[in-house]
C-alpha atoms as a PDB file:
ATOM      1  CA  UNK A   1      -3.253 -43.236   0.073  1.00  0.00           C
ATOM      2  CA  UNK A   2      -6.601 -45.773   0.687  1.00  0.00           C
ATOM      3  CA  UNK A   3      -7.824 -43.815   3.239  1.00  0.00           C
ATOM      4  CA  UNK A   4      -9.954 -40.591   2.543  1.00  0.00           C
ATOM      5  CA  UNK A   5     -10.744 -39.862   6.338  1.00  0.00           C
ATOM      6  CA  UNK A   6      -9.058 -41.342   9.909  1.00  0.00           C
ATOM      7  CA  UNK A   7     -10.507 -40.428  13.232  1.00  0.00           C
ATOM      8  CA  UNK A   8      -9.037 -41.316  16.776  1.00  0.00           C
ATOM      9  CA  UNK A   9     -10.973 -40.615  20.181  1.00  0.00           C
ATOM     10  CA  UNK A  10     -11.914 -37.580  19.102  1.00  0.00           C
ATOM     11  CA  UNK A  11     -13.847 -35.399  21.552  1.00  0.00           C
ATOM     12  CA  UNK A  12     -15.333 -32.192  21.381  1.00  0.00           C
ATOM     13  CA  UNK A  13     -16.180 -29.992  24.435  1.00  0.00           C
ATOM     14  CA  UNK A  14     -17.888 -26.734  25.465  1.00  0.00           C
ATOM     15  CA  UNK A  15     -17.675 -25.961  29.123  1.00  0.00           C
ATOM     16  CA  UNK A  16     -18.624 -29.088  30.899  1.00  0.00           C
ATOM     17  CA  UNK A  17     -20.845 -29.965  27.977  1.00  0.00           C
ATOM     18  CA  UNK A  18     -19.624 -32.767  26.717  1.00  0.00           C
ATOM     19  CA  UNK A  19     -20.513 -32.940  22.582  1.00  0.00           C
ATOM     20  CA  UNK A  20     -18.397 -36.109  21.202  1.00  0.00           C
ATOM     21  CA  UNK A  21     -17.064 -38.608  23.491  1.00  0.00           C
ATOM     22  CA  UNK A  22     -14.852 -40.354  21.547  1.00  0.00           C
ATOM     23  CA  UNK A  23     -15.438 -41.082  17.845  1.00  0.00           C
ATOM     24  CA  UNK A  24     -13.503 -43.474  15.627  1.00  0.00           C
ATOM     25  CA  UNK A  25     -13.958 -43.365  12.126  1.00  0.00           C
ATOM     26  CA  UNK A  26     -12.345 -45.216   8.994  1.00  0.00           C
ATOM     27  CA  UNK A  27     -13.452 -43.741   5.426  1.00  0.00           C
ATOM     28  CA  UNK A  28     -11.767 -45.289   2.278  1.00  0.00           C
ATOM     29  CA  UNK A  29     -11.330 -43.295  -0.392  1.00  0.00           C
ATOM     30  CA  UNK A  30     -14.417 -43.691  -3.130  1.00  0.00           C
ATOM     31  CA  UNK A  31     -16.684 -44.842  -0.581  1.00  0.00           C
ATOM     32  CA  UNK A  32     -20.243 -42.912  -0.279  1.00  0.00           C
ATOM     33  CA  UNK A  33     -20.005 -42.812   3.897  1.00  0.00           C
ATOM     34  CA  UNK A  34     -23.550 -41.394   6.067  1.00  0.00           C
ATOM     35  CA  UNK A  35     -23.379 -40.774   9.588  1.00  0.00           C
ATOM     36  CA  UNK A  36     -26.953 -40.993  11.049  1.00  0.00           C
ATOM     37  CA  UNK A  37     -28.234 -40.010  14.273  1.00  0.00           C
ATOM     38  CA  UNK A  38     -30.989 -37.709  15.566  1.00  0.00           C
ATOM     39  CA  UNK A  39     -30.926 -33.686  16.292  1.00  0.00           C
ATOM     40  CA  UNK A  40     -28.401 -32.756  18.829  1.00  0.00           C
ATOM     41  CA  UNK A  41     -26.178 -36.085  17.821  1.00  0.00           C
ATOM     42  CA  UNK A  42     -22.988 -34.065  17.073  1.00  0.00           C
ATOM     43  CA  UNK A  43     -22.729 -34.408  13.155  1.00  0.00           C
ATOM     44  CA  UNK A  44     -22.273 -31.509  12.336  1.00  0.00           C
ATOM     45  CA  UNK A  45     -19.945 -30.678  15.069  1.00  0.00           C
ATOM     46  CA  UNK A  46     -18.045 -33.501  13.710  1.00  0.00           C
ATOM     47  CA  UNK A  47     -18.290 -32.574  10.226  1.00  0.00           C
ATOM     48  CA  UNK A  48     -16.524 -29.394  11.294  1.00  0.00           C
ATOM     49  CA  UNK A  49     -13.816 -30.544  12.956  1.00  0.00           C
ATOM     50  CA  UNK A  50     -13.132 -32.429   9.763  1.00  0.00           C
ATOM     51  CA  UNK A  51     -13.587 -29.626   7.432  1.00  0.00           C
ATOM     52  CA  UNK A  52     -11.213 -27.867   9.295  1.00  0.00           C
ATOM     53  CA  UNK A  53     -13.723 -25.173  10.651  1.00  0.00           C
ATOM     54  CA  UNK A  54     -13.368 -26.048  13.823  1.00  0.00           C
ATOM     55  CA  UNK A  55     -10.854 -26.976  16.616  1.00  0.00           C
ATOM     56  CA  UNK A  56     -11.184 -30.102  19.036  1.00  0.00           C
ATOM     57  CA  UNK A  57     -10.636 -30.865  22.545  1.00  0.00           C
ATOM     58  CA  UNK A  58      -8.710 -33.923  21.783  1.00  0.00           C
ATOM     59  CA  UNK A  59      -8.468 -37.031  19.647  1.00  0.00           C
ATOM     60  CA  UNK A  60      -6.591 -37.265  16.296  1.00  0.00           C
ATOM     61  CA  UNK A  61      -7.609 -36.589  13.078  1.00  0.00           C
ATOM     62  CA  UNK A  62      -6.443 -37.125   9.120  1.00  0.00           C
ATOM     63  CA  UNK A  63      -8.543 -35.564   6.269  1.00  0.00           C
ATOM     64  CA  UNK A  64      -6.622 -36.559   2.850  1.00  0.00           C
ATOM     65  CA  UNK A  65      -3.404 -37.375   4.647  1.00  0.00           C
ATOM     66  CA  UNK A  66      -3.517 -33.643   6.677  1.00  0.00           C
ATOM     67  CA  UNK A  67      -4.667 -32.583  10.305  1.00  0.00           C
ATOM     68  CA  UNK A  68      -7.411 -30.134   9.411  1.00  0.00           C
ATOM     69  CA  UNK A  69      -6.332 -27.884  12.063  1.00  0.00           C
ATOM     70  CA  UNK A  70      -3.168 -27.394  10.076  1.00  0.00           C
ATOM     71  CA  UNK A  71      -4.650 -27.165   6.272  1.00  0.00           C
ATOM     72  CA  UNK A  72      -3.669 -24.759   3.828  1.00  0.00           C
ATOM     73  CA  UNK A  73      -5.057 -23.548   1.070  1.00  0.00           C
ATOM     74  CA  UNK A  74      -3.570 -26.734  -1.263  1.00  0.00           C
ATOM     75  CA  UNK A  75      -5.500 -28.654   1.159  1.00  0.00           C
ATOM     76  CA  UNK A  76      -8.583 -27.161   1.202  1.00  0.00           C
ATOM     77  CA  UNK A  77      -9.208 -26.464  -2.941  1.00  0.00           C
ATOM     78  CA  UNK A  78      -8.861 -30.971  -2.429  1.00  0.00           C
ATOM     79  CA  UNK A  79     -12.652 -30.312  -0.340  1.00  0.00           C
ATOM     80  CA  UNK A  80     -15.855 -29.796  -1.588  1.00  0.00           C
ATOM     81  CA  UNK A  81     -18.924 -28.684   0.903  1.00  0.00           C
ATOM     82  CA  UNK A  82     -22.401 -28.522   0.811  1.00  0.00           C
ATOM     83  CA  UNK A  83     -23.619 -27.215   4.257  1.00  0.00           C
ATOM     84  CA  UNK A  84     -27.558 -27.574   5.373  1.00  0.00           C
ATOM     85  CA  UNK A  85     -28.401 -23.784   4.276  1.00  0.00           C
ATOM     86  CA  UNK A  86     -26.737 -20.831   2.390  1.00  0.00           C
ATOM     87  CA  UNK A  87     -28.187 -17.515   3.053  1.00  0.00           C
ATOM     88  CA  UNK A  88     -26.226 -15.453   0.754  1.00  0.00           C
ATOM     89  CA  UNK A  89     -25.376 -15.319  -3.161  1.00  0.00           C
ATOM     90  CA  UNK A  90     -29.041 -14.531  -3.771  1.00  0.00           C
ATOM     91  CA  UNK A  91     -28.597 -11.811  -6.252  1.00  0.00           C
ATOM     92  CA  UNK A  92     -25.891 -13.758  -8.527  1.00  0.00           C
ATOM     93  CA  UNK A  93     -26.614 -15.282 -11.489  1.00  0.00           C
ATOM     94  CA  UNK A  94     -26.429 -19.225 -11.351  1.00  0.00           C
ATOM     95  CA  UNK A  95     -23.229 -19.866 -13.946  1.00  0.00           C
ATOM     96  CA  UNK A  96     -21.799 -16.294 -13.074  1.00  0.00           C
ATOM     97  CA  UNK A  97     -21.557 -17.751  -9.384  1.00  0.00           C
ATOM     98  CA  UNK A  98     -20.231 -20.989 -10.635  1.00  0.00           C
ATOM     99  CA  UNK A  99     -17.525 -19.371 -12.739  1.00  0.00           C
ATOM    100  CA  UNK A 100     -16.750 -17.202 -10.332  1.00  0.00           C
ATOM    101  CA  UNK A 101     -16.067 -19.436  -7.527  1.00  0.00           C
ATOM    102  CA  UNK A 102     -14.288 -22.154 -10.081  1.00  0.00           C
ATOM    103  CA  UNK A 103     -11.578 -19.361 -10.824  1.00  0.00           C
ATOM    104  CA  UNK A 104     -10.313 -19.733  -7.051  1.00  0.00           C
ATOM    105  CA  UNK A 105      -9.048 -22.901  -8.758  1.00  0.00           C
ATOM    106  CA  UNK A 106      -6.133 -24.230 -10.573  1.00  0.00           C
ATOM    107  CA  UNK A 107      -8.184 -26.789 -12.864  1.00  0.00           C
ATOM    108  CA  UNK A 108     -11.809 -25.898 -12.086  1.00  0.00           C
ATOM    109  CA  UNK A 109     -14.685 -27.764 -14.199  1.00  0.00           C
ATOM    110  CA  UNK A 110     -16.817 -25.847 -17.193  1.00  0.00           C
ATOM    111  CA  UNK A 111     -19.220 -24.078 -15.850  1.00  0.00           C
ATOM    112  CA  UNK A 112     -21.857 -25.207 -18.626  1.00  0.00           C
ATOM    113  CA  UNK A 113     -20.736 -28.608 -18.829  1.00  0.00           C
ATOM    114  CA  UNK A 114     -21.036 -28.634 -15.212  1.00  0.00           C
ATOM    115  CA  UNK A 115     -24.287 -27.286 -15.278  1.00  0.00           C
ATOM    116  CA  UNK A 116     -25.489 -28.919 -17.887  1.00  0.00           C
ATOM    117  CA  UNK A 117     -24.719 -32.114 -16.016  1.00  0.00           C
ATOM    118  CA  UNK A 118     -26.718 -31.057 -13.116  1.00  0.00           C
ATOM    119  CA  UNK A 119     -29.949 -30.039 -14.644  1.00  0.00           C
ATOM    120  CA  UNK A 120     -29.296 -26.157 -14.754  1.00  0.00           C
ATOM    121  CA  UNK A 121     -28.677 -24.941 -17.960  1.00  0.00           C
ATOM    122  CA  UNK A 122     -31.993 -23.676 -18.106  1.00  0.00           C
ATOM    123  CA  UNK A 123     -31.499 -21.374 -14.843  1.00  0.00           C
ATOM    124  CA  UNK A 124     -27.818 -20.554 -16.050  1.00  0.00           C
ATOM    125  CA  UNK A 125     -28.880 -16.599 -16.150  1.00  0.00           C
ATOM    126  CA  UNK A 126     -31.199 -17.154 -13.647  1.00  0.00           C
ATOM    127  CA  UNK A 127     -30.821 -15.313 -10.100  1.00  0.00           C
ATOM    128  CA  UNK A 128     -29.628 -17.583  -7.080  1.00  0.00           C
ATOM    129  CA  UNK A 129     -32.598 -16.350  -4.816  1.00  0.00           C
ATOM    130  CA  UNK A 130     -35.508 -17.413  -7.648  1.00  0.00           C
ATOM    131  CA  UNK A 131     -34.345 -21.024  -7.783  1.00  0.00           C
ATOM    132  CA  UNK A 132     -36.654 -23.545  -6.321  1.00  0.00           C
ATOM    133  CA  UNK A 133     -35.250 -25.413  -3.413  1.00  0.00           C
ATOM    134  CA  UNK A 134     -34.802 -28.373  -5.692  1.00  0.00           C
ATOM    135  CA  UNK A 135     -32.457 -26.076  -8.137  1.00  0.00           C
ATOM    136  CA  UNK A 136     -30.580 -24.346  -5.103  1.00  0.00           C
ATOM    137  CA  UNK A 137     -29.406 -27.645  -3.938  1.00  0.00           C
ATOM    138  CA  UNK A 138     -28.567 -28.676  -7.329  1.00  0.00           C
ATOM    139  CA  UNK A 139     -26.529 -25.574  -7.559  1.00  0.00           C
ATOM    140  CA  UNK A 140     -24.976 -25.710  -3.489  1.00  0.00           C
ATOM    141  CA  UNK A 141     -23.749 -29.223  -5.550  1.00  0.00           C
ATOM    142  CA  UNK A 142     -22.186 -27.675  -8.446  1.00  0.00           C
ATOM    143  CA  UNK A 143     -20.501 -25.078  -6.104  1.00  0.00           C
ATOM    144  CA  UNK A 144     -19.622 -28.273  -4.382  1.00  0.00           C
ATOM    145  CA  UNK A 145     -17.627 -29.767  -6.621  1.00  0.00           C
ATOM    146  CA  UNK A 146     -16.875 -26.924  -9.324  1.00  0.00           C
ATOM    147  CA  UNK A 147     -12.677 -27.239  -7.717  1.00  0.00           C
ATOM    148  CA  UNK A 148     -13.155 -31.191  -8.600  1.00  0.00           C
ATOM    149  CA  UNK A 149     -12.832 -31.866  -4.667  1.00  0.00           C
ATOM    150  CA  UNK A 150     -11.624 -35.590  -3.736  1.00  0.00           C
ATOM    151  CA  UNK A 151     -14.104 -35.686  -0.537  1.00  0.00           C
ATOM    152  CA  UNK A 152     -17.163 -34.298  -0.920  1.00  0.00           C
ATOM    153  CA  UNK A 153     -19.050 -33.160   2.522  1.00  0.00           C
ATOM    154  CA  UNK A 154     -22.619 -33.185   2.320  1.00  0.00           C
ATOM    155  CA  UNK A 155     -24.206 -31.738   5.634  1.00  0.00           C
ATOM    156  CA  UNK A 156     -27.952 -32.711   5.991  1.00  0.00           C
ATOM    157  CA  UNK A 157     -28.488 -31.903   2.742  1.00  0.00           C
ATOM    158  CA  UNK A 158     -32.022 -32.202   2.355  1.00  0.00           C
ATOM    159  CA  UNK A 159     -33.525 -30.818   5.425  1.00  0.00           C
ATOM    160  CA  UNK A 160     -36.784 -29.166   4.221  1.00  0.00           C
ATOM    161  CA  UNK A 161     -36.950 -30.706   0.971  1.00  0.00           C
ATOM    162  CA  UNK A 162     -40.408 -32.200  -0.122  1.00  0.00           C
ATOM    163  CA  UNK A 163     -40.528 -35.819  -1.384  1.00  0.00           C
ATOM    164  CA  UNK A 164     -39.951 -35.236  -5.350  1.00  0.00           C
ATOM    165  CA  UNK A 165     -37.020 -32.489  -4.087  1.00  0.00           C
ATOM    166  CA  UNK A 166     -35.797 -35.225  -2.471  1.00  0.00           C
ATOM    167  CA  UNK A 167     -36.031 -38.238  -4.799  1.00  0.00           C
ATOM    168  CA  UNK A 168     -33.820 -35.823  -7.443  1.00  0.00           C
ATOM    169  CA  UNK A 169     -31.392 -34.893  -4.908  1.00  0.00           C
ATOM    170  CA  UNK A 170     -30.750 -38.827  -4.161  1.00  0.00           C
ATOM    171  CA  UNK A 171     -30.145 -39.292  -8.177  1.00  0.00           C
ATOM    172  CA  UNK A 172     -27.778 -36.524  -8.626  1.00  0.00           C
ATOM    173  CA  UNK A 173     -25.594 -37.939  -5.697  1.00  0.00           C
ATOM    174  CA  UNK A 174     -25.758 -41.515  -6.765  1.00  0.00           C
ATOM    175  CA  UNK A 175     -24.469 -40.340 -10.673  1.00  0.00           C
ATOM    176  CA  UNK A 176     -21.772 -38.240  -8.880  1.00  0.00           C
ATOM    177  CA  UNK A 177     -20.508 -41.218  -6.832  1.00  0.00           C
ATOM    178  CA  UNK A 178     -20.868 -43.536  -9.655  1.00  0.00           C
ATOM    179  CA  UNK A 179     -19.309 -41.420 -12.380  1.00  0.00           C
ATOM    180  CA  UNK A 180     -16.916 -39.407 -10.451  1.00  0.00           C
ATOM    181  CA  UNK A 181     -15.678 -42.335  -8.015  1.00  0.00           C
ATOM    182  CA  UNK A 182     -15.768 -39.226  -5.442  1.00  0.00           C
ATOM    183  CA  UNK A 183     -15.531 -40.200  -1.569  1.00  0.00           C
ATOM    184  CA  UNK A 184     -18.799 -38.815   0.032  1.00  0.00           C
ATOM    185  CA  UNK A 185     -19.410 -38.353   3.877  1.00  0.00           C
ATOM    186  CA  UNK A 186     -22.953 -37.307   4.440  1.00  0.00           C
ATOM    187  CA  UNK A 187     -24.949 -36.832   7.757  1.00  0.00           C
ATOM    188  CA  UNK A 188     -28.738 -36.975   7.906  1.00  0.00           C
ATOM    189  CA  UNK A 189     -31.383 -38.099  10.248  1.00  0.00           C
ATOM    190  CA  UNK A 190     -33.791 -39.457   7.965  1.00  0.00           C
ATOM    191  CA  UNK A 191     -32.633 -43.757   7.809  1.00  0.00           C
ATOM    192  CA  UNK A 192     -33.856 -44.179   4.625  1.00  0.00           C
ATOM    193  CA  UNK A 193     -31.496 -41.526   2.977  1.00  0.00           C
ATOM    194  CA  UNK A 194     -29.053 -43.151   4.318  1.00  0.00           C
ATOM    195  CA  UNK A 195     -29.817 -46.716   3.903  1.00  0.00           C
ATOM    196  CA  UNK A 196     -30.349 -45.276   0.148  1.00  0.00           C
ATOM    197  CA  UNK A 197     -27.220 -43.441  -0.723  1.00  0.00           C
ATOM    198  CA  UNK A 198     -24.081 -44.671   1.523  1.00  0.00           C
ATOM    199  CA  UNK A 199     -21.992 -48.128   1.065  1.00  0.00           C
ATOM    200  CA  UNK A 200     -21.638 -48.107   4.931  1.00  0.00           C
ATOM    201  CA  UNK A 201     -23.633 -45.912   7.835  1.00  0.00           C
ATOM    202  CA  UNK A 202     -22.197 -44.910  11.290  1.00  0.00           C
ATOM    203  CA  UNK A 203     -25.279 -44.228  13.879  1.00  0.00           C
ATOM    204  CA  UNK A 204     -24.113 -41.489  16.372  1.00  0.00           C
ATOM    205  CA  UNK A 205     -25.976 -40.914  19.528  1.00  0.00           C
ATOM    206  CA  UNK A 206     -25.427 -38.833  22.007  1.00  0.00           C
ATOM    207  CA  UNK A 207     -22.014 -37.785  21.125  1.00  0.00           C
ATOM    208  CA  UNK A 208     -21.378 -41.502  20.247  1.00  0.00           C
ATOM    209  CA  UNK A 209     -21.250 -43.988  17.649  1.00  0.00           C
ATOM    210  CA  UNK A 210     -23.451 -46.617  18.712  1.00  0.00           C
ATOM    211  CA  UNK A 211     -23.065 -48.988  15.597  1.00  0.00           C
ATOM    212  CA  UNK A 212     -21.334 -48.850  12.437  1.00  0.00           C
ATOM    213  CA  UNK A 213     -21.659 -50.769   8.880  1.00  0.00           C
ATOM    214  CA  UNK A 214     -23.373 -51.655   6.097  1.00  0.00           C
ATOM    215  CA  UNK A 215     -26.896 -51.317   5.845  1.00  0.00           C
ATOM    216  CA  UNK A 216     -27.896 -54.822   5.475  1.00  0.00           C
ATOM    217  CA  UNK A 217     -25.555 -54.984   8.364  1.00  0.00           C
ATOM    218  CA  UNK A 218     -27.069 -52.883  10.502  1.00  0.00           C
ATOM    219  CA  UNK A 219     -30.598 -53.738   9.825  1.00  0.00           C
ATOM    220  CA  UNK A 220     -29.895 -57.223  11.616  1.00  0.00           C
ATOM    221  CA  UNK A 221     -28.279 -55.670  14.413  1.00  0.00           C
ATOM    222  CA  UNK A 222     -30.543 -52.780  15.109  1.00  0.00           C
ATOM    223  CA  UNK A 223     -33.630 -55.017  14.815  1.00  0.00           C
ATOM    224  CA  UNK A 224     -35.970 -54.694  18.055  1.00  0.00           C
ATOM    225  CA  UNK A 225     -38.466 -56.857  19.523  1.00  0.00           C
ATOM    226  CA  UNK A 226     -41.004 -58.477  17.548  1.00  0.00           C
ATOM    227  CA  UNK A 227     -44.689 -58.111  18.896  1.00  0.00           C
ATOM    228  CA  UNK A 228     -46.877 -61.311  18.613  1.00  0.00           C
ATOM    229  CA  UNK A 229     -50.130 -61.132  20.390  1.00  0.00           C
ATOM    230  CA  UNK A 230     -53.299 -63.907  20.618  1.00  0.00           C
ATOM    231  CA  UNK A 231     -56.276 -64.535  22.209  1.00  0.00           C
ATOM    232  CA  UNK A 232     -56.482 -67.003  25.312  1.00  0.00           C
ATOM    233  CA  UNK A 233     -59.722 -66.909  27.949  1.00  0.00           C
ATOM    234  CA  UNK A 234     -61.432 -64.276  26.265  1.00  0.00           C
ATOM    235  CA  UNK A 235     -58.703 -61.860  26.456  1.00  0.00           C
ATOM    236  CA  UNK A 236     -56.058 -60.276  24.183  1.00  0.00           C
ATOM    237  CA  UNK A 237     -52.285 -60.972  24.836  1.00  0.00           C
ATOM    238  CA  UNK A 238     -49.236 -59.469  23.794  1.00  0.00           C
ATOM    239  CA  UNK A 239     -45.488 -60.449  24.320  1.00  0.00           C
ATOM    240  CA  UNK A 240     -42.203 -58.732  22.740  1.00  0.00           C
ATOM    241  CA  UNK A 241     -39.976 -61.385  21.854  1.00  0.00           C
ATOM    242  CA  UNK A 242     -36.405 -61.651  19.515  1.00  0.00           C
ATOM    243  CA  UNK A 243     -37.510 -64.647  18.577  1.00  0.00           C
ATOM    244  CA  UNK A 244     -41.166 -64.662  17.435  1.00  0.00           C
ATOM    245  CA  UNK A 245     -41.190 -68.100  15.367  1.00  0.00           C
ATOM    246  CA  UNK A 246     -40.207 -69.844  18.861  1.00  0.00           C
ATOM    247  CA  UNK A 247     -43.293 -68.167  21.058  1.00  0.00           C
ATOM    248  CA  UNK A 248     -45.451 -68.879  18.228  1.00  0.00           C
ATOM    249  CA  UNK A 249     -44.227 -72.774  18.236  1.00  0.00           C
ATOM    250  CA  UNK A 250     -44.326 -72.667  21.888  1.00  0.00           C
ATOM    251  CA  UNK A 251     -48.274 -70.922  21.663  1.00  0.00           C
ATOM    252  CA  UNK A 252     -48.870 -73.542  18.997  1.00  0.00           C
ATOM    253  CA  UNK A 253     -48.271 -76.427  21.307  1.00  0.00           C
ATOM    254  CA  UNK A 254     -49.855 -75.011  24.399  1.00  0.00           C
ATOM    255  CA  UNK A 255     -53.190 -74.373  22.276  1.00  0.00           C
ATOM    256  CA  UNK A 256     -52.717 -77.793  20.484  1.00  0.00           C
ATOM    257  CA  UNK A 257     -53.421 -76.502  17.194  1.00  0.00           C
ATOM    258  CA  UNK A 258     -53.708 -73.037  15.498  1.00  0.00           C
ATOM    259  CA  UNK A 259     -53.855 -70.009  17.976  1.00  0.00           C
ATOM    260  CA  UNK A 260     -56.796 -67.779  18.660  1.00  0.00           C
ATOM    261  CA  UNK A 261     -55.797 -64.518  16.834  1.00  0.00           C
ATOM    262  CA  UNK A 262     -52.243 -65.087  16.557  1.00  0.00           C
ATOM    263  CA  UNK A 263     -50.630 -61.855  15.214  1.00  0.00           C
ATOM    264  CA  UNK A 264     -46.877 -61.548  14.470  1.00  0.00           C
ATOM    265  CA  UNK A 265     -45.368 -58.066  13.727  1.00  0.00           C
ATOM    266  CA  UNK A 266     -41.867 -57.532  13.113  1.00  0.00           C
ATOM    267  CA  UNK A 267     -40.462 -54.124  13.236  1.00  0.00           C
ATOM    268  CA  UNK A 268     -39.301 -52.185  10.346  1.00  0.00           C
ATOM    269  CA  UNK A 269     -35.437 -50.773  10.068  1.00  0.00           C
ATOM    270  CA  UNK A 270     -37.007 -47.285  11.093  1.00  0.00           C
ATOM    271  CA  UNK A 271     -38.745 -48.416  13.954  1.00  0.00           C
ATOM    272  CA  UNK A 272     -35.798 -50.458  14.962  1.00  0.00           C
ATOM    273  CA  UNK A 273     -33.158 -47.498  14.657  1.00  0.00           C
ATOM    274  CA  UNK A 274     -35.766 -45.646  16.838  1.00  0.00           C
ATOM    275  CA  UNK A 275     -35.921 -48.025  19.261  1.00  0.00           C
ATOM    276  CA  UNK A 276     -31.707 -48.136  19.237  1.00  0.00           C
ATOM    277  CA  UNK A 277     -31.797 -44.259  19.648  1.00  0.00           C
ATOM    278  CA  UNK A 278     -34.204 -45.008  22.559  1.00  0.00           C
ATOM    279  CA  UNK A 279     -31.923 -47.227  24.547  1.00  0.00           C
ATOM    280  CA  UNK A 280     -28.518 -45.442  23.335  1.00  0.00           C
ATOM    281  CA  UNK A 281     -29.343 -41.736  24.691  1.00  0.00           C
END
């Protein structure tokens, strides 16, 4: 099976609150997947549904070949999760947890390879609640993928982090998807951790995907108005444009020679996935 993850219409209700509207979704397996979209978007609603935590109004849905409202236990040791926060497990040591949890499964990895692998061998007798948030996510990783998981669910994973916290949690999941030729489906919000870590990026907005593809991809389609501005009479003008070489050309020949003040700036992919958030919602 080539095919990690297959979504159909699927829609997600509460009341007349309407929280998906119809999401289709194609993840092969291997792939590093991110589906992007602001607070409120329905990601993790949808990453739910999917892990088999919660039901759906309608739609159709295949996680590894199964309906996740019908998976077992087989089905489930085949996940790995990492969800935004854990407030428990504070008092365990870090590789007690780990072996504890990996004896749930049939072939679980070493707990000291696996934290050796993942930075940790240090904090292996260390307690879960005086990790740094750097180490606790390292460690929500390991729990992860302790079972050897073929689809890996990462859920906002670094909400909260600071920029170094970050940068280390990027690494760890680009040697995991290198080495381990796991299938990843993160969400985020932040475009950059996206555009950093995922083969292909699915923007949801407002309970819809508004774009899908790869990053290079996307950053042509998403792009918004350019902003060129000059000086004619005396007084500043501005015009957003799509095409900001022909206005200049076209300024060019009205001026007869260089423009007053001309000024081109062209959006970056942030301000252009804003501005496609903007008009989406």
């Amino acid at each position: 099976m080539s095919t990690a993850i297959e979504v159909r219409g699927l829609r997600m209700s509460y009341g007349a609150a309407d929280v998906l509207r119809g999401i289709d979704l194609d993840i092969p397996r291997g792939e590093v997947f991110a589906l992007l979209g602001p607070n409120g978007a329905g990601k993790t609603t949808t990453i739910e549904i999917l892990e088999g935590f919660r039901g759906r109004s309608a739609g159709e849905v295949q996680v590894l070949g199964v309906d996740p409202e019908r998976g077992g236990d087989a089905w489930r040791a085949r996940l790995g999760m990492v969800l935004q926060t854990w407030h428990d497990h504070r008092r365990w040591q870090v590789r007690e947890l780990v072996a504890h949890l990996g004896s749930y499964y049939d072939d679980p990895r070493d707990p000291d390879e696996l934290l050796a692998a993942l930075g940790l061998t240090e904090q292996a007798a260390q307690r879960v609640g005086l990790l740094s948030g750097g180490q606790r996510r390292r460690l929500d990783v390991a729990l992860g993928i302790v079972g050897r998981p073929d689809l890996l669910f990462l859920d906002e994973p670094t909400t909260g982090f600071d920029p170094e916290a970050r940068q280390e949690f990027h690494r760890l999941i680009e040697k995991l998807a290198a080495d381990e030729g796991m299938t990843v489906l993160l969400t985020t919000h932040d475009l950059v951790e996206a555009e950093r870590l995922a083969g292909r990026i699915a923007i949801l907005v407002d309970g819809r995907i508004a774009m899908h593809g790869a990053p290079a991809d996307l950053a042509r389609a998403v792009q918004a108005q350019s902003r060129v501005r000059w000086v004619e009479d005396g007084e500043e003008r501005a015009r957003a444009t799509d095409d900001p070489s022909a206005l200049a050309w076209e300024l060019h020949r009205r001026f007869d020679g260089p423009v007053p003040g001309l000024e081109v700036r062209r959006p970056s992919l942030e301000e252009s996935y804003l501005d496609l958030v903007g008009r989406a919602a």
